[in-house]
N, C-alpha and C. Protein backbone atom coordinates (compact mmCIF):
# COMPACT_ATOMS: atom_id res chain seq x y z
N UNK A 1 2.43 21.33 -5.81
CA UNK A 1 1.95 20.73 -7.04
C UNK A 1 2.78 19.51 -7.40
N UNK A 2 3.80 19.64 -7.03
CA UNK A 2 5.36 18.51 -7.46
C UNK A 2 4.90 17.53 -6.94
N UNK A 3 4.29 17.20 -5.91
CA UNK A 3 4.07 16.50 -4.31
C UNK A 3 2.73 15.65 -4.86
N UNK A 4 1.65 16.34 -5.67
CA UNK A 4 0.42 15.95 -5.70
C UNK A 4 0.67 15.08 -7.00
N UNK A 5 1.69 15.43 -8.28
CA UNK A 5 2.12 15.13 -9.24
C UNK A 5 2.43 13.73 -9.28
N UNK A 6 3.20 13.69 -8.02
CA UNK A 6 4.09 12.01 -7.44
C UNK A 6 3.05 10.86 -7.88
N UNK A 7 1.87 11.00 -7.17
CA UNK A 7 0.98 10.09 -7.38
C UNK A 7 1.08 9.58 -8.73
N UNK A 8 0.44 10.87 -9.55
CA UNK A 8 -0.05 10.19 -11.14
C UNK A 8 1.97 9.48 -11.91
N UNK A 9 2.54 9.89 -11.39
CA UNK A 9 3.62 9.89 -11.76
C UNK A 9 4.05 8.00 -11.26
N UNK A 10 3.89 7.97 -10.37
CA UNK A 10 4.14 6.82 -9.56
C UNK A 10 3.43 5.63 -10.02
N UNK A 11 1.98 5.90 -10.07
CA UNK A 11 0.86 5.36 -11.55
C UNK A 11 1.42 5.01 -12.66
N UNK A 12 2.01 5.91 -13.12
CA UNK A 12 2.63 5.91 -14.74
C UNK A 12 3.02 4.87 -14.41
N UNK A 13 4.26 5.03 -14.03
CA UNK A 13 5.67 4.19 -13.98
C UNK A 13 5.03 2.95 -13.34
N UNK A 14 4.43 2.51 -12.46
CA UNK A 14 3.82 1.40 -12.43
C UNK A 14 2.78 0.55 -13.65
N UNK A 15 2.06 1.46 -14.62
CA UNK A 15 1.24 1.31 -15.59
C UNK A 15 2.83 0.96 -16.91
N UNK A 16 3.68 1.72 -16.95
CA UNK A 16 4.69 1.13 -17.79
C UNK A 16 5.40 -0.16 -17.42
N UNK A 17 5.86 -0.47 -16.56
CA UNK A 17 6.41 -1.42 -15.91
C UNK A 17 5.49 -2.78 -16.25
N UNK A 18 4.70 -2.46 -16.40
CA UNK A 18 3.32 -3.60 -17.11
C UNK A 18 3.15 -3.87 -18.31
N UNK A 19 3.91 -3.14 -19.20
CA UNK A 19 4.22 -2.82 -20.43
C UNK A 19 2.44 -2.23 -21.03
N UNK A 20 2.37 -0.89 -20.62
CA UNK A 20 0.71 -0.32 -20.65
C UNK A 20 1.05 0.67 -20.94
N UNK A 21 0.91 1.44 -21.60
CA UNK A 21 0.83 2.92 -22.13
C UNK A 21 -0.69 3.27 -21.92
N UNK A 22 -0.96 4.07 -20.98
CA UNK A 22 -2.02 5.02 -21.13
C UNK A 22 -3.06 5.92 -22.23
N UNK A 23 -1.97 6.32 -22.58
CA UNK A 23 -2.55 7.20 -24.23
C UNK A 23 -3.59 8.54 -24.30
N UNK A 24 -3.95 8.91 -22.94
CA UNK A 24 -4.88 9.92 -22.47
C UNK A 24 -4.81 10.29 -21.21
N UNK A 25 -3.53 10.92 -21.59
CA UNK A 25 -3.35 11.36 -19.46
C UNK A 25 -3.38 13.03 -20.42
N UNK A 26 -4.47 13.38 -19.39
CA UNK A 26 -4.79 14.90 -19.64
C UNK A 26 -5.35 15.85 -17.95
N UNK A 27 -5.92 17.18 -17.94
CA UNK A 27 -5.99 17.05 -16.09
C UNK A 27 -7.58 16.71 -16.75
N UNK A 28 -8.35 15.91 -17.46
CA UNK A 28 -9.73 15.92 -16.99
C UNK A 28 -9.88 14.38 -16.59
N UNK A 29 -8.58 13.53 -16.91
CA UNK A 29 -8.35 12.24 -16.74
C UNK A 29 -7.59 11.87 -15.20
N UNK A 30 -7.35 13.31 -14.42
CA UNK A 30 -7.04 13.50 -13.11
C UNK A 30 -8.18 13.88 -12.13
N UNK A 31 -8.26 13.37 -10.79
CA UNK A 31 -8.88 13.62 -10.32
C UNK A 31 -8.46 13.80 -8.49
N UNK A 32 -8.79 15.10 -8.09
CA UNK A 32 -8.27 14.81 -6.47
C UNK A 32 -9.09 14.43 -5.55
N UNK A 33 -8.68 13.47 -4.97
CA UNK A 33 -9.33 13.43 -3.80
C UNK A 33 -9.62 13.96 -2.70
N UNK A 34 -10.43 13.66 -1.32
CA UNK A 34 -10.88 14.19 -0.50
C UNK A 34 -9.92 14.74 0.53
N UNK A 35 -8.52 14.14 0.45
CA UNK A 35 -7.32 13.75 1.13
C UNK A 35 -6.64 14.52 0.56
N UNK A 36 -6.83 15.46 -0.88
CA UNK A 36 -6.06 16.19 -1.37
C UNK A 36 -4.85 15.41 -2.32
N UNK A 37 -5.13 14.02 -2.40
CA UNK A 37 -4.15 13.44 -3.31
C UNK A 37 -4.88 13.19 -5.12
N UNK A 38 -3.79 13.38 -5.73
CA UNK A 38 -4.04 13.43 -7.48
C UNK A 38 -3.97 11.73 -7.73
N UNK A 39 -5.01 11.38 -8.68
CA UNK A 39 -5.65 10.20 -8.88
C UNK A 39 -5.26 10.45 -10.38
N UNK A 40 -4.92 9.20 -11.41
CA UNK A 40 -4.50 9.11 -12.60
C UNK A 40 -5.94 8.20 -12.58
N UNK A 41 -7.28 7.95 -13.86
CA UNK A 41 -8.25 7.74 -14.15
C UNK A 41 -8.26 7.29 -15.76
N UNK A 42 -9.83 6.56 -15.92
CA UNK A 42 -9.42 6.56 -16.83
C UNK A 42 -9.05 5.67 -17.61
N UNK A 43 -9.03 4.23 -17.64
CA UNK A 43 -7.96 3.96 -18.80
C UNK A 43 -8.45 2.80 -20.04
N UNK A 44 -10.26 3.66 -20.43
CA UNK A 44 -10.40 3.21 -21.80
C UNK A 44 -9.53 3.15 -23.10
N UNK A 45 -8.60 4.00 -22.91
CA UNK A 45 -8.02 4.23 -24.37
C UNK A 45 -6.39 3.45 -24.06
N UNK A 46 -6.18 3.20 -22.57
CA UNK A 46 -4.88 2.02 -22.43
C UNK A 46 -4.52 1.09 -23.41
N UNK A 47 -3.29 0.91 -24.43
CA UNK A 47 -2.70 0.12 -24.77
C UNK A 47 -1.89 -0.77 -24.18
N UNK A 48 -2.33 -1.71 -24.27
CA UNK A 48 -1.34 -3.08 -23.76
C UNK A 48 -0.57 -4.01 -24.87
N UNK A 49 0.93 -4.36 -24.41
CA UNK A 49 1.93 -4.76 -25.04
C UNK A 49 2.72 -5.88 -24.43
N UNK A 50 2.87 -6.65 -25.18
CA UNK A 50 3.89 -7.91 -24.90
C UNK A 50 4.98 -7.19 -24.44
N UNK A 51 6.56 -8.12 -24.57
CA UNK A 51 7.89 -7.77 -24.43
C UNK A 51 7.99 -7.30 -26.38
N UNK A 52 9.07 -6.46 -26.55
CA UNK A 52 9.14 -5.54 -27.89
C UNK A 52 7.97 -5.45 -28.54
N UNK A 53 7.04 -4.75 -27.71
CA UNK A 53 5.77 -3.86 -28.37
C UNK A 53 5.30 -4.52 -29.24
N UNK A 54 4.73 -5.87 -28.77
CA UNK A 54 3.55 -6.91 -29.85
C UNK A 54 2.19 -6.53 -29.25
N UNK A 55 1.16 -5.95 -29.70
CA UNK A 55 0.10 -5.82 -29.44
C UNK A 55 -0.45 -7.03 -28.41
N UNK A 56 -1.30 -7.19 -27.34
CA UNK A 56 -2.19 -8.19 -26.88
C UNK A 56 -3.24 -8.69 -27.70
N UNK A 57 -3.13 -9.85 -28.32
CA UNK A 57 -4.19 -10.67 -28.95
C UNK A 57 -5.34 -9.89 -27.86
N UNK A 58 -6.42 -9.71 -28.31
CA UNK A 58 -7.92 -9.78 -27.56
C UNK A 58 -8.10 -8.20 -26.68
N UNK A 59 -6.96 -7.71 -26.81
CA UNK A 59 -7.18 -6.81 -25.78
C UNK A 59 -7.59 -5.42 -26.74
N UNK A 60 -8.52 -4.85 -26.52
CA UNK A 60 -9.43 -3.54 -27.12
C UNK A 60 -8.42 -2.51 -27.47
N UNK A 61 -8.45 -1.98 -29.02
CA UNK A 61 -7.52 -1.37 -29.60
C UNK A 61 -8.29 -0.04 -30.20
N UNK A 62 -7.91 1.15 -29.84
CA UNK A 62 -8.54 2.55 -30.19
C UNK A 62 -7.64 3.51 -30.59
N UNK A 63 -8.29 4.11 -31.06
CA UNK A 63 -7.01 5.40 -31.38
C UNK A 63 -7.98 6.50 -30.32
N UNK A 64 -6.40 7.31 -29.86
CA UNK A 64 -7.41 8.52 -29.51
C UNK A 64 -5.92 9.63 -29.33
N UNK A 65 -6.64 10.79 -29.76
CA UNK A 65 -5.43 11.91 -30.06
C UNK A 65 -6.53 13.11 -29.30
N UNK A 66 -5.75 13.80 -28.15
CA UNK A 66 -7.02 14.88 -27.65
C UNK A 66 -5.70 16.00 -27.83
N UNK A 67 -6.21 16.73 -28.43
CA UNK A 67 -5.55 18.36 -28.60
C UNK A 67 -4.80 18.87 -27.44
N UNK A 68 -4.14 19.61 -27.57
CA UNK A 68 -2.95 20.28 -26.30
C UNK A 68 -2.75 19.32 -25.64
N UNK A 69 -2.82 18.17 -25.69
CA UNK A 69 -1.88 17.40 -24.50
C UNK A 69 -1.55 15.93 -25.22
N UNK A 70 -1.58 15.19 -26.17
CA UNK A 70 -1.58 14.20 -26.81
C UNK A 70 -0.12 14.63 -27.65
N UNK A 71 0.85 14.18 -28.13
CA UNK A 71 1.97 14.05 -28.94
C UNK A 71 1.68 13.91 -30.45
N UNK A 72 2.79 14.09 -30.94
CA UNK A 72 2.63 14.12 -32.31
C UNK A 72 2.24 12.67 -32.98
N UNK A 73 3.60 11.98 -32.55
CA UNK A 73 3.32 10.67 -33.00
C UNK A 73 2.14 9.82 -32.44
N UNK A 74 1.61 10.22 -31.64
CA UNK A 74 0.07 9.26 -31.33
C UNK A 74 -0.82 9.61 -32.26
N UNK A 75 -1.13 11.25 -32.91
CA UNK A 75 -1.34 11.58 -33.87
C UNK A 75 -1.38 10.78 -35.56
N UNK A 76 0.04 10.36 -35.33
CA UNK A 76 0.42 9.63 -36.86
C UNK A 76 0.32 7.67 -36.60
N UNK A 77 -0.90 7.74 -35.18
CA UNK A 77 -0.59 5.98 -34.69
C UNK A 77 0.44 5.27 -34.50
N UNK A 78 1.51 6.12 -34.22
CA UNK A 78 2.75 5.42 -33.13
C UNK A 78 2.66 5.99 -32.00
N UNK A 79 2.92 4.81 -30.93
CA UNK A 79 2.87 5.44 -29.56
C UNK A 79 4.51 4.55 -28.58
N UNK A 80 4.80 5.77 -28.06
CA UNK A 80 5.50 5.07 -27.13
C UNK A 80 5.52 5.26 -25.66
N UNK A 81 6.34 4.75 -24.57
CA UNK A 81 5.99 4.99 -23.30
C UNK A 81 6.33 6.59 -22.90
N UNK A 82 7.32 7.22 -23.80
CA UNK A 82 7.81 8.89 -24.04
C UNK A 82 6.28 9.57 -24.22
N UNK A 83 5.67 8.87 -24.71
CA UNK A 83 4.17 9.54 -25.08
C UNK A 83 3.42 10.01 -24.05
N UNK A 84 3.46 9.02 -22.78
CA UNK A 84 2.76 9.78 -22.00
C UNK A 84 3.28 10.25 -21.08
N UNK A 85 4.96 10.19 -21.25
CA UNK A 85 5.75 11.78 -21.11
C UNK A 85 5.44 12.97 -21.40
N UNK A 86 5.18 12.97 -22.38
CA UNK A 86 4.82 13.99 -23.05
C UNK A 86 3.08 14.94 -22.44
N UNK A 87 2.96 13.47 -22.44
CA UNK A 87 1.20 14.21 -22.05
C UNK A 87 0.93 14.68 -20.65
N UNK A 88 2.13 14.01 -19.53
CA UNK A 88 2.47 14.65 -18.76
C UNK A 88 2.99 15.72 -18.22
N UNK A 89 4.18 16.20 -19.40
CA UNK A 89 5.04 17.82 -19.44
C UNK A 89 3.36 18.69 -19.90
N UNK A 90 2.62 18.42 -20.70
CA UNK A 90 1.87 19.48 -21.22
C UNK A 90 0.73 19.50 -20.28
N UNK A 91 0.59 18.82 -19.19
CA UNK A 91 -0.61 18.57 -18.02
C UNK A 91 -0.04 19.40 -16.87
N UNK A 92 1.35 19.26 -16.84
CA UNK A 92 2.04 20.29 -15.64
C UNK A 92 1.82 21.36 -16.18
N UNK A 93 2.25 21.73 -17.62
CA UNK A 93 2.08 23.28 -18.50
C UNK A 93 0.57 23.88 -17.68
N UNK A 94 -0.37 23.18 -17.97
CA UNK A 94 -1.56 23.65 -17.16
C UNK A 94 -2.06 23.60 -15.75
N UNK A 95 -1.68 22.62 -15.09
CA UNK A 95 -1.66 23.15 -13.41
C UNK A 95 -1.01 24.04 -13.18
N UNK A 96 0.66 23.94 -13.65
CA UNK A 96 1.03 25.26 -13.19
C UNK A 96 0.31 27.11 -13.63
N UNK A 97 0.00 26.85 -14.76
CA UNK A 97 -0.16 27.92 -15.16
C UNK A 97 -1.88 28.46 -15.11
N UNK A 98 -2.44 27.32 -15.77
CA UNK A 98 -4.45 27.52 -15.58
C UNK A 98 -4.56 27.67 -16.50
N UNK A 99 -3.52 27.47 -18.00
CA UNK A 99 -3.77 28.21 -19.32
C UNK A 99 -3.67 26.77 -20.17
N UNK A 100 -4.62 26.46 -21.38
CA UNK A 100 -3.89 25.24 -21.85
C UNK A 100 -2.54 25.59 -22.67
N UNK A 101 -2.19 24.54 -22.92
CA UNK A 101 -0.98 24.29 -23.27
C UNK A 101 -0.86 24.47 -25.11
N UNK A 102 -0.40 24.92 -25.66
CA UNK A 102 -0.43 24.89 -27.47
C UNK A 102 -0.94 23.97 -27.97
N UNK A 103 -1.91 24.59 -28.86
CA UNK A 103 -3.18 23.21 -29.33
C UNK A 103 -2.01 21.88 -30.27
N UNK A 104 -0.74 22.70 -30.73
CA UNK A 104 -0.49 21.54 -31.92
C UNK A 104 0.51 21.23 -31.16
N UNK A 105 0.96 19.77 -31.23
CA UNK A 105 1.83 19.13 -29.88
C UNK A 105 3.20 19.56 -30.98
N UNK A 106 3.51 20.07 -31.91
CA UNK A 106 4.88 20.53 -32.54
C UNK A 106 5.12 22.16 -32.08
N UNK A 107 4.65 22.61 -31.11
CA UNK A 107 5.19 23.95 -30.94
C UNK A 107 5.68 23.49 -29.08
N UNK A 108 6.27 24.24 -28.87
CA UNK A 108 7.46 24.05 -27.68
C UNK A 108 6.40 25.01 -26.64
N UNK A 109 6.10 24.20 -25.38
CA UNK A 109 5.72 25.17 -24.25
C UNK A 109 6.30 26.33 -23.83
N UNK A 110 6.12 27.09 -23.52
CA UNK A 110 6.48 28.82 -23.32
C UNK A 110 5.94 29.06 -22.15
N UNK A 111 6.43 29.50 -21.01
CA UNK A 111 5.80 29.49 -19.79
C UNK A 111 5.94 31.30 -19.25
N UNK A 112 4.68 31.16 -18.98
CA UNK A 112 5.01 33.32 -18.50
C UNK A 112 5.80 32.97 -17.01
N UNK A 113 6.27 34.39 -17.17
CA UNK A 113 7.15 35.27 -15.82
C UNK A 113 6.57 34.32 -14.56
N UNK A 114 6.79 34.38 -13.40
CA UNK A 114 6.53 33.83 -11.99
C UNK A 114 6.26 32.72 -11.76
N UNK A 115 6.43 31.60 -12.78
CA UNK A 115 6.54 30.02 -12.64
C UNK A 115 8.09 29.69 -12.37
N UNK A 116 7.67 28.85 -11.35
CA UNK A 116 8.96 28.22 -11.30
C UNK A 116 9.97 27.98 -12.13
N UNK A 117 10.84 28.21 -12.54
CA UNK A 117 11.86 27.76 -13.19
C UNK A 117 11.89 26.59 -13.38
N UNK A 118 12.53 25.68 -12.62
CA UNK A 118 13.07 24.23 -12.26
C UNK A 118 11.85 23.60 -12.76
N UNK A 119 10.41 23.92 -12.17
CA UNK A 119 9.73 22.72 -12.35
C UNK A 119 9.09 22.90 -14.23
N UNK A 120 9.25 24.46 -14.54
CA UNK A 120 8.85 24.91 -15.79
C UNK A 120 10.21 23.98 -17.17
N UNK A 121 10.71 23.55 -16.49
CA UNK A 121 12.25 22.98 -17.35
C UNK A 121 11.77 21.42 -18.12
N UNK A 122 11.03 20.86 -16.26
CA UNK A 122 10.91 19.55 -16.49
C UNK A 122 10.01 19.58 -17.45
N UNK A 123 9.05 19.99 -17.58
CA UNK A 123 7.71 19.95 -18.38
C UNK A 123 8.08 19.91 -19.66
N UNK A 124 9.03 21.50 -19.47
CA UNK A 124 9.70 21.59 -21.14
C UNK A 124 9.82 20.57 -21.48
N UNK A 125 10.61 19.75 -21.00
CA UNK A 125 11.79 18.19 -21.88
C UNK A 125 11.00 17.22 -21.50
N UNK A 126 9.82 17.25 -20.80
CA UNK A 126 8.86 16.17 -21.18
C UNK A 126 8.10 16.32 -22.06
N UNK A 127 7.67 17.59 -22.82
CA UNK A 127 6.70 17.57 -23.57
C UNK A 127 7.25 18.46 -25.35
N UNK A 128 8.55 17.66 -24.88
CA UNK A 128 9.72 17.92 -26.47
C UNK A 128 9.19 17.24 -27.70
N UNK A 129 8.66 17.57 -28.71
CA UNK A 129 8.12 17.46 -29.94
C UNK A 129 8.84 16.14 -30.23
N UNK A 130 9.88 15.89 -30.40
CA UNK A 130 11.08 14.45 -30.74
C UNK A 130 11.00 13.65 -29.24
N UNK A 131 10.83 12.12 -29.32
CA UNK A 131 10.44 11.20 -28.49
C UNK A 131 12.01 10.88 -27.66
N UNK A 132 13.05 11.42 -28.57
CA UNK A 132 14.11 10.61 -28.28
C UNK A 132 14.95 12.12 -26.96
N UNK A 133 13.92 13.56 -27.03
CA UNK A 133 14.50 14.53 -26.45
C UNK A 133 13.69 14.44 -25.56
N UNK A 134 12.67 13.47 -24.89
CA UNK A 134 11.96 13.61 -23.75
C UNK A 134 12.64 13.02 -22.87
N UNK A 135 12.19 12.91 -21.51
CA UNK A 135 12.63 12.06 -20.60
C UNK A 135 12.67 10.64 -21.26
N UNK A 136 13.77 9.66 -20.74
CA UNK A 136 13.61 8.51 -21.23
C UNK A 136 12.66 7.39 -20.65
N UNK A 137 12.68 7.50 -19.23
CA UNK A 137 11.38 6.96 -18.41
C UNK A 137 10.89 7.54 -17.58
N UNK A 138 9.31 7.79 -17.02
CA UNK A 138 8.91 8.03 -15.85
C UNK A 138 9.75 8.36 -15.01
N UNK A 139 10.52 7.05 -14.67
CA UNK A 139 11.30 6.97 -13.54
C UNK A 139 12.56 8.15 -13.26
N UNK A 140 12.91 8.54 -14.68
CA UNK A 140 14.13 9.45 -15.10
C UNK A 140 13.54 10.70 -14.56
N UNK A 141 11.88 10.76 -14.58
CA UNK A 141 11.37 12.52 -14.56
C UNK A 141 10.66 12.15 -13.13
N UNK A 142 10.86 10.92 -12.75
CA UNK A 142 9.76 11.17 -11.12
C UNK A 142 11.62 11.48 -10.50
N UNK A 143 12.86 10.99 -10.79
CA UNK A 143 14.08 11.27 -10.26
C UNK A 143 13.77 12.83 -9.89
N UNK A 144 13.79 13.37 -11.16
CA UNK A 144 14.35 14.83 -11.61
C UNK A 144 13.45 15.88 -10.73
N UNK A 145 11.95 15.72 -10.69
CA UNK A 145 10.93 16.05 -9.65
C UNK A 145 11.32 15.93 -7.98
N UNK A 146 11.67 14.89 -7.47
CA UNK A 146 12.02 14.26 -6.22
C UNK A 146 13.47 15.25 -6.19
N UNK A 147 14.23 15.97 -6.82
CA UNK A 147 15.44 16.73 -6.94
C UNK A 147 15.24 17.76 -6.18
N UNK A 148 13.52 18.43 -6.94
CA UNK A 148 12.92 19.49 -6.40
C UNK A 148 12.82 20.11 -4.95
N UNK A 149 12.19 18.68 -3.99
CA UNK A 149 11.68 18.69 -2.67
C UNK A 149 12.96 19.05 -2.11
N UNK A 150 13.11 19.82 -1.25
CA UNK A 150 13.93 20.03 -0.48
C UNK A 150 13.82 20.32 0.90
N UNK A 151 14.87 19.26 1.79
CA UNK A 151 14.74 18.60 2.66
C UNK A 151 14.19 20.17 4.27
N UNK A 152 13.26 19.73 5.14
CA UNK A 152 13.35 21.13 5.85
C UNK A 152 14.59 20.95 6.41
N UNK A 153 15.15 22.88 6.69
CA UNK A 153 16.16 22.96 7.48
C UNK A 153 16.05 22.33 8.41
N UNK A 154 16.79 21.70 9.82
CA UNK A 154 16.57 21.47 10.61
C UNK A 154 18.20 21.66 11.72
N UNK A 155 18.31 22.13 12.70
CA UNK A 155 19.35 22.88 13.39
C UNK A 155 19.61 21.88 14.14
N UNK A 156 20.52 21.53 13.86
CA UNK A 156 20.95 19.81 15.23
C UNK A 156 21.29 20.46 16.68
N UNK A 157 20.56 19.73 17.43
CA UNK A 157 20.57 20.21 19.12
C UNK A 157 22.17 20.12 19.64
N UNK A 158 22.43 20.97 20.11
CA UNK A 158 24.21 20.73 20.95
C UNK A 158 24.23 19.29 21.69
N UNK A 159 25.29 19.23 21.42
CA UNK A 159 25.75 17.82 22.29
C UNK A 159 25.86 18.28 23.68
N UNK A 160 24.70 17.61 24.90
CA UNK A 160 25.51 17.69 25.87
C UNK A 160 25.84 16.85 26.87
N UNK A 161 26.11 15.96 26.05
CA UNK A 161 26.19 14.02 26.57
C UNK A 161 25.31 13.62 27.87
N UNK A 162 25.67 12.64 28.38
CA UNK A 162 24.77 11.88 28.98
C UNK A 162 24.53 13.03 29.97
N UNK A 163 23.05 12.96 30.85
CA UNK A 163 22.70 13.62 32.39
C UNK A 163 21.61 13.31 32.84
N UNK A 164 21.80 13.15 34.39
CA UNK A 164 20.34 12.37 34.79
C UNK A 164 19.47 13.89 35.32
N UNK A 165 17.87 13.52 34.51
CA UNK A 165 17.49 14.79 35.28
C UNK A 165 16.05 14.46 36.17
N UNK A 166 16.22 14.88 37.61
CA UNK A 166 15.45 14.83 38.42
C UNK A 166 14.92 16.00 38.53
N UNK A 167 13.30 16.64 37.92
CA UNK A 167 12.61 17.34 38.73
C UNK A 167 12.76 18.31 37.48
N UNK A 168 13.06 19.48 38.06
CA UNK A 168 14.17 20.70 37.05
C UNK A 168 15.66 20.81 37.93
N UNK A 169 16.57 19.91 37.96
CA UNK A 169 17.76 19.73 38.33
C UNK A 169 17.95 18.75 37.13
N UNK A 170 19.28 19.20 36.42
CA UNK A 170 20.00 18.65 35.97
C UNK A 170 21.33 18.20 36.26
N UNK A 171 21.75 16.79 36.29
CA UNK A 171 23.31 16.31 36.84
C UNK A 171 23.99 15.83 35.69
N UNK A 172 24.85 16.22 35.07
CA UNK A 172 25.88 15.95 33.86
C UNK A 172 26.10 14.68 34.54
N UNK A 173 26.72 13.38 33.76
CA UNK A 173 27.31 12.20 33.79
C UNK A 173 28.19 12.34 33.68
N UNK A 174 29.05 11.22 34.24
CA UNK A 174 30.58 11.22 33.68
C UNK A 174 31.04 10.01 33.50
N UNK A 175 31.81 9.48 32.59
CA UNK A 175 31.94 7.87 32.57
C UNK A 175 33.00 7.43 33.99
């Protein structure tokens, strides 16, 4: 799930880096492909921003607040790039689990028995009621995710330096 996550995650952080806030990342605004990769969709309700958050002259301005996965403050028409942090911790709450996530974005995710730990953590502190207790960027929670993967074992072959091999005969080298 961590793996399929990367994508929309990778999206984000490219969609911020543009200075773009999304404002409706939910899973019906996800979509997988044929390839099995997660697609971020979607982006009527995108806000776009100068440098220190000046609105774009001309560019289409909406409100939109969707239940269990939207933040408080998008709610009260402040939005920040933590926002669709947020809408991200409460989108993992439901892949991982199949259950939505607490309709009012001020109650704290609660995750039952046999979820991961680690990845049940990140979600938590992405989808923290206070903007300033979420991840601070994408980039901070695609880090913390990428922590997750862990590398396969792999058993390094014995050294048995140089040898020329003819046939099934083997001849060790020697300098």
């Amino acid at each position: 799930m961590h793996l399929q996550l990367a994508n929309t995650i990778n999206a984000l952080e490219y969609l911020h880096n543009k200075n773009i806030i999304h404002r409706d990342i939910s899973p019906d605004n996800l979509i997988i492909s044929s390839n099995g990769k997660l697609y971020l969709i979607d982006f009527g309700t995108a806000k776009y921003f100068r440098e220190f958050r000046t609105p774009v002259e001309g560019f289409p301005s909406s409100e939109v607040f969707k239940f269990y996965f939207s933040p408080g403050e998008q709610f009260e028409g402040r939005i920040y790039f933590q926002s669709d942090i947020f809408s991200v911790g409460r989108t993992m709450f439901y892949m991982l689990t199949g259950e939505l996530p607490p309709r009012s974005p001020f109650d704290e995710l609660r995750f039952p028995r046999g979820i991961r730990e680690d990845l049940a953590n990140i979600a938590i502190k992405a989808a923290k009621e206070k903007v300033e207790d979420r991840y601070s960027s994408v980039g901070e929670m695609r880090s913390e995710l990428e922590s997750l993967i862990r590398p396969p074992i792999i058993t390094p072959l014995p050294s048995i330096g140089p040898r020329l091999i003819i046939g099934s005969k083997v001849y060790p080298l020697k300098d």
